[in-house]
Protein backbone atom coordinates (compact mmCIF):
# COMPACT_ATOMS: atom_id res chain seq x y z
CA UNK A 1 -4.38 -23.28 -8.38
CA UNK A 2 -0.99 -24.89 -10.03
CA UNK A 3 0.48 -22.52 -12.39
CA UNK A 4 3.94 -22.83 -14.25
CA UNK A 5 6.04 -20.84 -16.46
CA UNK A 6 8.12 -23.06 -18.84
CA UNK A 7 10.75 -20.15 -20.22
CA UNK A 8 14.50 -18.73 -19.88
CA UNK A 9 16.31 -17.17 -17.09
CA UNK A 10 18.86 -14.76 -17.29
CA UNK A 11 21.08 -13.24 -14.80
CA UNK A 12 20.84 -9.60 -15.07
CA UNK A 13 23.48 -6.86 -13.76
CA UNK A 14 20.84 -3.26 -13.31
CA UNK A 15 22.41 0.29 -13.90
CA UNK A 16 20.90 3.10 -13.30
CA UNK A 17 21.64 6.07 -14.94
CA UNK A 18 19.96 9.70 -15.84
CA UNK A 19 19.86 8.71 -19.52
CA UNK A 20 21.22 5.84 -22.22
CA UNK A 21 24.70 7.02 -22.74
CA UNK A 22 25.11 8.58 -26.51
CA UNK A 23 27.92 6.89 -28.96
CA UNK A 24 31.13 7.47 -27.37
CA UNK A 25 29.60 9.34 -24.21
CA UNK A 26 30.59 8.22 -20.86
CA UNK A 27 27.89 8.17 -17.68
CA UNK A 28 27.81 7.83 -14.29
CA UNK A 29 26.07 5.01 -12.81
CA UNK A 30 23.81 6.02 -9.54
CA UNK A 31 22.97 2.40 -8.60
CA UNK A 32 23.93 -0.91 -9.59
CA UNK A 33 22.68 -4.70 -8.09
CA UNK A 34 22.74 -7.94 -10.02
CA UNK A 35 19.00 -10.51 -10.14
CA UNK A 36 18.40 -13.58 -11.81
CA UNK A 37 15.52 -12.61 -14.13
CA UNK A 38 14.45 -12.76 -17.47
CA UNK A 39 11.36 -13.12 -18.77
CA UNK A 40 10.19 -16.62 -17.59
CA UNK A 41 11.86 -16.04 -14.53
CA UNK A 42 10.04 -12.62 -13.79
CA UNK A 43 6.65 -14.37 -14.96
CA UNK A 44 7.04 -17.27 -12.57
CA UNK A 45 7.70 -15.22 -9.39
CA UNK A 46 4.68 -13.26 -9.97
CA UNK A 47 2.89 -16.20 -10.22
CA UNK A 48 4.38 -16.95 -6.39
CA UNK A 49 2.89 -14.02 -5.53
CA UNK A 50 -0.24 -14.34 -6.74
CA UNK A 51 -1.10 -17.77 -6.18
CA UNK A 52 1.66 -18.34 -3.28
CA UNK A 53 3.11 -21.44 -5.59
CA UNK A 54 4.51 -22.13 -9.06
CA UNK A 55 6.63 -24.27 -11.21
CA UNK A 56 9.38 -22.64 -13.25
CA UNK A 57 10.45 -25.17 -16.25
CA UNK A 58 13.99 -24.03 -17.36
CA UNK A 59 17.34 -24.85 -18.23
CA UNK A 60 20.60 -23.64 -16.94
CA UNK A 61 23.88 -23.32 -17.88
CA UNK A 62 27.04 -25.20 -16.02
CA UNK A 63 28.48 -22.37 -13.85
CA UNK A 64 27.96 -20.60 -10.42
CA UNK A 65 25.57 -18.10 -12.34
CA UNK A 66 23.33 -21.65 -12.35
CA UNK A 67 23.01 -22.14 -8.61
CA UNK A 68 22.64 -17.95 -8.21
CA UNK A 69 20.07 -18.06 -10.43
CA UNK A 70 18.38 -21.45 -8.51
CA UNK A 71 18.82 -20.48 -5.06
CA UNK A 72 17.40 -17.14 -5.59
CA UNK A 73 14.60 -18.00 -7.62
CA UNK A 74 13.89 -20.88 -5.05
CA UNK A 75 14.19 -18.38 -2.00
CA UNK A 76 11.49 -16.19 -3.92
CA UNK A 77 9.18 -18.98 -3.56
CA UNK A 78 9.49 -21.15 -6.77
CA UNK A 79 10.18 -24.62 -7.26
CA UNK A 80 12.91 -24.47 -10.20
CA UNK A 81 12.76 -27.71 -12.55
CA UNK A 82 15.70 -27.18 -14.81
CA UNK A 83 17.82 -28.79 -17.16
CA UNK A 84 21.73 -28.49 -17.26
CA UNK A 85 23.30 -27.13 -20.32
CA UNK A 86 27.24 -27.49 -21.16
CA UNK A 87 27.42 -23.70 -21.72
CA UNK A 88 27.20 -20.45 -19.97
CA UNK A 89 24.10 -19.28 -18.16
CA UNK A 90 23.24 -16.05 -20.41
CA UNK A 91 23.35 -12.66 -18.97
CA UNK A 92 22.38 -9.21 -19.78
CA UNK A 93 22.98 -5.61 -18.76
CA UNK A 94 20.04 -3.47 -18.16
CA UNK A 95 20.48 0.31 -18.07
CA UNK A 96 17.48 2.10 -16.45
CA UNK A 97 17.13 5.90 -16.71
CA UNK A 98 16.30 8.45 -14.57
CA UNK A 99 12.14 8.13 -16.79
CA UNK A 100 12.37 4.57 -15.16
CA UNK A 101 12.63 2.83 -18.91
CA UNK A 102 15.04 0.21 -19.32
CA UNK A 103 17.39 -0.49 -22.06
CA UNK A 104 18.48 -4.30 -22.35
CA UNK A 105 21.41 -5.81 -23.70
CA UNK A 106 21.37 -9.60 -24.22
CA UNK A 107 25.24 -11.81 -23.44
CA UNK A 108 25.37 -15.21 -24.90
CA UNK A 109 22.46 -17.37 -26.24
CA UNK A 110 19.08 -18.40 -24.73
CA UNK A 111 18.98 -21.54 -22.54
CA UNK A 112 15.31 -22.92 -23.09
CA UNK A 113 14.19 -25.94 -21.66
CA UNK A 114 13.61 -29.41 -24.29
CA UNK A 115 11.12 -31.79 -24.20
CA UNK A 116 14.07 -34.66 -24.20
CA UNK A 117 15.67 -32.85 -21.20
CA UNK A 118 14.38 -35.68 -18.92
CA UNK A 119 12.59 -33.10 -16.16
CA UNK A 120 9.14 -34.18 -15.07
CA UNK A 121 7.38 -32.57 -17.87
CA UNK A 122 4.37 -35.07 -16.70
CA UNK A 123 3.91 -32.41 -13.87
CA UNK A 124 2.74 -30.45 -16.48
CA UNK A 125 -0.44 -32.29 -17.04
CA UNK A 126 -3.29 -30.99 -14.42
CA UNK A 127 -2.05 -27.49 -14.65
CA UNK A 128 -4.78 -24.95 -14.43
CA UNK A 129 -2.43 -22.33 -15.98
CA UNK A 130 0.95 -22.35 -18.07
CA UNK A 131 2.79 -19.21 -19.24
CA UNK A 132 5.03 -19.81 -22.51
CA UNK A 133 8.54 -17.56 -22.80
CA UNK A 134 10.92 -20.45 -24.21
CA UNK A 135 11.39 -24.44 -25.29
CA UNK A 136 11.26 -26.48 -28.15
CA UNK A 137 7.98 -27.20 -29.80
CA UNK A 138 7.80 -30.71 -27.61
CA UNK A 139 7.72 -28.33 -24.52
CA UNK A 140 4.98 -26.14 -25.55
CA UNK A 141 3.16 -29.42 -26.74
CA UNK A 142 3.69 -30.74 -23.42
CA UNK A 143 2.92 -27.16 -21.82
CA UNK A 144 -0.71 -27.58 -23.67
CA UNK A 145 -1.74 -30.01 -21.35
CA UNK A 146 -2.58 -27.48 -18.96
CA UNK A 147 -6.22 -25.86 -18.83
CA UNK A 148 -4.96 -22.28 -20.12
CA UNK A 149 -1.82 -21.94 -22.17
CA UNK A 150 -0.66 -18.57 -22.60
CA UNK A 151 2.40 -17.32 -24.79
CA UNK A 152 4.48 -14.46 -25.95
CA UNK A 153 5.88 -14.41 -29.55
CA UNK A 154 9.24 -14.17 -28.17
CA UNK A 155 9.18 -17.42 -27.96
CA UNK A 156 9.76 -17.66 -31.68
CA UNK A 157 9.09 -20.10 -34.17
CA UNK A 158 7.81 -22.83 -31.75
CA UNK A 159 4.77 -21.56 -31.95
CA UNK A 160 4.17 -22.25 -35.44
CA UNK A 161 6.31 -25.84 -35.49
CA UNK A 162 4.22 -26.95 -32.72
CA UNK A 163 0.76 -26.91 -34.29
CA UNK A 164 -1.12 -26.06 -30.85
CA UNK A 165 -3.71 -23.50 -30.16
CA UNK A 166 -3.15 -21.11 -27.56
CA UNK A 167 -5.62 -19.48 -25.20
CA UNK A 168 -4.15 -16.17 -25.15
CA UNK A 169 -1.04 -14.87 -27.16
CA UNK A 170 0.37 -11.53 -25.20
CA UNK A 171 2.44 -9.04 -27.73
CA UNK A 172 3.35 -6.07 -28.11
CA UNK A 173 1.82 -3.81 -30.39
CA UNK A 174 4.66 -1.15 -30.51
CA UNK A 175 6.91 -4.37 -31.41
CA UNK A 176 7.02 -4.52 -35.27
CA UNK A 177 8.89 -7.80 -34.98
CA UNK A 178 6.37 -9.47 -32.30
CA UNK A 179 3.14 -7.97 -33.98
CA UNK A 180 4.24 -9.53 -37.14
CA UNK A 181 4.68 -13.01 -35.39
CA UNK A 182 1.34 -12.58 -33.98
CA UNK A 183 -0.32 -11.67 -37.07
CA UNK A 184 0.96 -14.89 -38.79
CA UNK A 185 0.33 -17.41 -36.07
CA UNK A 186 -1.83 -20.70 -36.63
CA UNK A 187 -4.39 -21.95 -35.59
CA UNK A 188 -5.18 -18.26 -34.06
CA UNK A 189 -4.87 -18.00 -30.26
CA UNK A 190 -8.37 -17.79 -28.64
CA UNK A 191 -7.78 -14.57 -26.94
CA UNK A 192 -5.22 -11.82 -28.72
CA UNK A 193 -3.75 -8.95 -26.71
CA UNK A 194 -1.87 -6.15 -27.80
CA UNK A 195 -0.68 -4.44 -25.29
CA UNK A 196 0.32 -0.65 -25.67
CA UNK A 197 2.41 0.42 -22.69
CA UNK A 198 0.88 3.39 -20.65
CA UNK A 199 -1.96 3.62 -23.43
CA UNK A 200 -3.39 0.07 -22.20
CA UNK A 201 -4.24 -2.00 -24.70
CA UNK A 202 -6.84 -4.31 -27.06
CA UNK A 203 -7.87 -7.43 -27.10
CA UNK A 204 -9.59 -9.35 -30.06
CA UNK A 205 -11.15 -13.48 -29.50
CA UNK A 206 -11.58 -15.94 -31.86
CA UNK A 207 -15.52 -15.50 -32.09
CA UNK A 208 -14.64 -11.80 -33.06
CA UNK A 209 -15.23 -10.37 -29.68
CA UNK A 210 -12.85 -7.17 -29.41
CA UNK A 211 -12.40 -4.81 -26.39
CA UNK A 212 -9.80 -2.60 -24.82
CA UNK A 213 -8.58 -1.75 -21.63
CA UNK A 214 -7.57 1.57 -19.56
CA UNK A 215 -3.92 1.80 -18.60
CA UNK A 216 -3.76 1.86 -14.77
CA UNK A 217 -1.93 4.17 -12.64
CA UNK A 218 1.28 3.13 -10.92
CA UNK A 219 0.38 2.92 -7.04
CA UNK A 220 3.69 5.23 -6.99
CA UNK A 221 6.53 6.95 -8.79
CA UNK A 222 7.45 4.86 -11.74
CA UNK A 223 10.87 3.68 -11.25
CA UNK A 224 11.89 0.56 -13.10
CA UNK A 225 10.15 -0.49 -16.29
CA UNK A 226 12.12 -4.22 -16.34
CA UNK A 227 9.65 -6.63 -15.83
CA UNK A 228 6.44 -4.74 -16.31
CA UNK A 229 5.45 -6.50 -19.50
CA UNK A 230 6.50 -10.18 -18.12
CA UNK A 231 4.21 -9.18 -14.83
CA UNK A 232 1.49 -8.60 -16.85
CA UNK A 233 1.65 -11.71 -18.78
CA UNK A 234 1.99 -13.90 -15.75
CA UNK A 235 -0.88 -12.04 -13.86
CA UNK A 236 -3.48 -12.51 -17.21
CA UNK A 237 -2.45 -15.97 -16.96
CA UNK A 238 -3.26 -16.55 -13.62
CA UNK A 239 -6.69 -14.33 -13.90
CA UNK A 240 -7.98 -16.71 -17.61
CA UNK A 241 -6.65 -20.01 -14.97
CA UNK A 242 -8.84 -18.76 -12.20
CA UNK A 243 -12.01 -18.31 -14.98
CA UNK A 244 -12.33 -14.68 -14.98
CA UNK A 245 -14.22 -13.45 -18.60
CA UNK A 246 -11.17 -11.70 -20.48
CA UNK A 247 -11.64 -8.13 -19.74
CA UNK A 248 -11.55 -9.02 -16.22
CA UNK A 249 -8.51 -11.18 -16.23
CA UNK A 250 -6.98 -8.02 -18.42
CA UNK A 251 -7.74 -5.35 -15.67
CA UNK A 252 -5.96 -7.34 -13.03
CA UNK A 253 -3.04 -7.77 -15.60
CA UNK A 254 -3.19 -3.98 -16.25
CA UNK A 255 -2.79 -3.56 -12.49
CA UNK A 256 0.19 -6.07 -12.07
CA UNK A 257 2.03 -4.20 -14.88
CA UNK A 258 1.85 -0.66 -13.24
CA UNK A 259 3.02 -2.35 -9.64
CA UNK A 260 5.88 -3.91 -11.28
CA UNK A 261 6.85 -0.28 -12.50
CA UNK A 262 7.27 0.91 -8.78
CA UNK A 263 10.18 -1.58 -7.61
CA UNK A 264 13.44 -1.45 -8.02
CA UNK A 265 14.19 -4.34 -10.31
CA UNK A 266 11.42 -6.95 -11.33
CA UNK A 267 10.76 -8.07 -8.23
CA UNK A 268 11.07 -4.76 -5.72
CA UNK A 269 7.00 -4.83 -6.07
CA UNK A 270 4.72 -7.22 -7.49
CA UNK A 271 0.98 -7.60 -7.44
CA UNK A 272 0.27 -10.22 -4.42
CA UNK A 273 -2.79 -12.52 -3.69
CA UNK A 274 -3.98 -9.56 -0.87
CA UNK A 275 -4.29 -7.05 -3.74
CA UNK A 276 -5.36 -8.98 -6.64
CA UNK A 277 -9.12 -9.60 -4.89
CA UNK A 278 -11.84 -8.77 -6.35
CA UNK A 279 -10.39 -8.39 -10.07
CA UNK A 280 -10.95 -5.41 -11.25
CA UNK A 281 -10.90 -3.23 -8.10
């Protein structure tokens, strides 16, 4: 299958620590590494490791953080199309506790790819499967060309400026902020899923179909919650581009979720190709 991400890519430094440090409280850090990630970039790489190829349609900004974030996304299997942005690639600091949950704090703004960026957003059309973190509402328009578009409402307001219908939406349900956006998008997404964290999750079509699914149990102790969410968007969006009903497409999601939640940083442990088959197993 082709499958692309067209989304943002942050470069992350990881702390662990046995809890989120109260005001004024000082902590000791156990570990620390840096990753390019973010939530495009997490989405795509799963992707590579489910499908053993994908494109990642980004921009970056104009210092060595760039090429850190390009050569190691490219030596993790994908093929990077980005723009070039006069400004500073953003970065974040995520703490992770000793529970394995991750706190996230965001440096400098969002670099999102734009349809007048002049990458080969023609690569786009032929897709079987796109997933949706960040652009302008030319590159989700050009993103639609593909067979399945999926999106999160993180992507903001795009989603409504761009007029498109989606094939699935993925939000969070314990997100006030992203299960408002998803309440108030138009035309409605063919597929809705609210995900719930460790209590699974629900799932309501446009013909009124509505279901649920089982959380799944990590394949090991739970360390790092970063990238868990992103993983399971990525992995539905390969499951709807292979033509697997929903629920089915769901389960496998489910189960690329809880992997993600046993590696150190979002890419420690994925879901790959050799586990994903049959869905549902």
């Amino acid at each position: 299958m082709r499958l692309a991400v067209v989304g943002h890519v942050e470069w992350v430094e990881f702390v662990r620590v046995e809890h989120v440090p109260a005001q004024g409280e000082i902590v000791n850090a156990s570990d620390a590494f840096e990753e390019a990630a973010g939530g495009g970039a997490v989405a795509a790489i799963q992707l590579v490791r489910l499908a053993g190829e994908a494109d990642f349609f980004t921009a970056l900004g104009n210092d060595q953080l760039a090429d850190r974030s390009r050569e190691r996304l490219e030596g993790l299997g994908a093929r990077v199309v980005s723009a070039s942005r006069d400004q500073p690639t953003r970065r974040a600091l995520t703490l992770v506790d000793d529970a394995g949950e991750r706190t996230i704090i965001t440096i400098g703004s969002r670099l999102q790819p734009e349809l007048g960026d002049g990458i080969d957003w023609e690569a786009l059309s032929g897709t079987d499967g796109v997933y949706f973190t960040a652009g302008d509402a030319d590159a989700l328009r050009a993103a639609r060309r593909a067979r399945v578009l999926v999106a999160t409402p993180r992507a903001g307001e795009v989603l409504h400026e761009a007029g498109v219908e989606l094939d699935a939406l993925v939000y969070s349900e314990n997100d006030v902020v992203e299960s408002k956006a998803a309440r108030e998008l138009t035309p409605n997404p063919a597929l809705m899923v609210a995900t719930r964290g460790a209590a699974g999750g629900s799932y309501t079509t446009a013909a009124g179909e509505t279901g649920s699914w089982e959380p799944v149990a990590p394949p090991g102790p739970v360390i790092d919650a970063y990238g868990s969410g992103d993983s399971f968007a990525a992995a539905l969006t390969y499951g709807l581009a292979a033509g697997a009903e929903p629920r089915e497409a769901l389960q496998l999601a489910a189960r690329a979720g809880a992997t993600c939640l046993t590696g150190r940083g979002p890419y420690g442990r994925q879901l790959t190709s050799a586990d994903s088959v049959p869905f549902g197993r």
